[in-house]
Protein backbone atom coordinates (compact mmCIF):
# COMPACT_ATOMS: atom_id res chain seq x y z
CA UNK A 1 0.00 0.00 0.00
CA UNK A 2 1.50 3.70 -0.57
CA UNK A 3 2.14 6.16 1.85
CA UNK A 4 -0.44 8.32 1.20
CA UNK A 5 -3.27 5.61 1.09
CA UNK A 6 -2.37 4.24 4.41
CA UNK A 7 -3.56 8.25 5.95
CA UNK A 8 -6.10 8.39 3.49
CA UNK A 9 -9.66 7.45 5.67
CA UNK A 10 -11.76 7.46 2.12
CA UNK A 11 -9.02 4.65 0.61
CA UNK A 12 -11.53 1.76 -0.54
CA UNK A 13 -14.85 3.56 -0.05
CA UNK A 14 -16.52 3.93 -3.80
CA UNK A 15 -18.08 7.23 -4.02
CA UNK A 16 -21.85 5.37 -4.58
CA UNK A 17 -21.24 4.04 -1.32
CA UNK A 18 -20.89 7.49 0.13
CA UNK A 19 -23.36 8.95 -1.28
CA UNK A 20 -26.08 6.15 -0.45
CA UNK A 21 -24.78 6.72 2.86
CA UNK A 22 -25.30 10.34 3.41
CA UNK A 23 -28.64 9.76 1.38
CA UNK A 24 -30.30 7.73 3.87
CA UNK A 25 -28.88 9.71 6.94
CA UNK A 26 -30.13 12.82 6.00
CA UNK A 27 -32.52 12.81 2.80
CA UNK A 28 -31.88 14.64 -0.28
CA UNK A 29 -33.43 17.58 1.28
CA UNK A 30 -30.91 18.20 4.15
CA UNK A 31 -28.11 16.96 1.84
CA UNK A 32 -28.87 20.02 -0.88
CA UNK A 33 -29.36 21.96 2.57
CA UNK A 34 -25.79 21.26 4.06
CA UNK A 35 -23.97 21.04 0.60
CA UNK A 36 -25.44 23.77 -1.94
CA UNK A 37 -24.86 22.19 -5.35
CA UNK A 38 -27.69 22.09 -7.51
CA UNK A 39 -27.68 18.12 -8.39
CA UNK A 40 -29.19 17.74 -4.51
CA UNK A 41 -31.56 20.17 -5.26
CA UNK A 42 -33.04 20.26 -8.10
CA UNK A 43 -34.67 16.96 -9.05
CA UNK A 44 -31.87 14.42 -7.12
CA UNK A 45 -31.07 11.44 -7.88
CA UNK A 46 -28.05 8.87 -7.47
CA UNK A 47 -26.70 8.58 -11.58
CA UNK A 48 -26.92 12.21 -12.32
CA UNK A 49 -25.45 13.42 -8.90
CA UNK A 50 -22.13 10.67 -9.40
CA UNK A 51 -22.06 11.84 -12.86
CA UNK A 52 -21.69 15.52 -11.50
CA UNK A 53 -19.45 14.84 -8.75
CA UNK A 54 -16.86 12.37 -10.81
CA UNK A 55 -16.72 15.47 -13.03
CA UNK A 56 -16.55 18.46 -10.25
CA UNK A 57 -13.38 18.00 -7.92
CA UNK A 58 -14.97 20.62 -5.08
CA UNK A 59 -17.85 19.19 -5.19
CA UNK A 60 -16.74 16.08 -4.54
CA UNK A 61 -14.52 17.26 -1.95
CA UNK A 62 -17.77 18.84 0.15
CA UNK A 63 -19.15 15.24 -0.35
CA UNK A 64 -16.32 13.45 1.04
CA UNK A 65 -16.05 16.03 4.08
CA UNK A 66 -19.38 15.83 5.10
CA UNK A 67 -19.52 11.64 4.89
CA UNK A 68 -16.14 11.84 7.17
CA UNK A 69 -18.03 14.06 9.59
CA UNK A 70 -21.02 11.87 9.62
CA UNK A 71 -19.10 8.98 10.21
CA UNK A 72 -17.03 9.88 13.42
CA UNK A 73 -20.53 11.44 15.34
């Protein structure tokens, strides 16, 4: 394993999985509420939200923030 995978707490967690995750904890409601980006929004849904994020590096980044906070309540 490299260095910076063996820091990393996302290595091995597929982005899907994340997002189901923080789906079901909070709804797509209080997901577009806590991260404004308009794929949460405005008609959600799982495809066109990982096809947005795979594409948008911040957006991602809000994503994978939010999931790590979620995690270690």
């Amino acid at each position: 394993m490299s260095e910076e995978q063996i820091n990393n707490p996302l290595h091995g967690i597929r982005l899907i999985d994340i997002l189901d995750y923080l789906v079901s904890e909070y709804g797509w409601e209080e997901l577009g509420n806590r991260i404004h980006i308009n794929c949460f929004q405005s008609n959600p849904s799982i495809k066109s939200c990982l096809k947005f994020l795979r594409k948008t590096p911040w957006a991602r980044e809000k994503v994978e923030q939010l999931y790590l906070r979620t995690i270690r309540k």
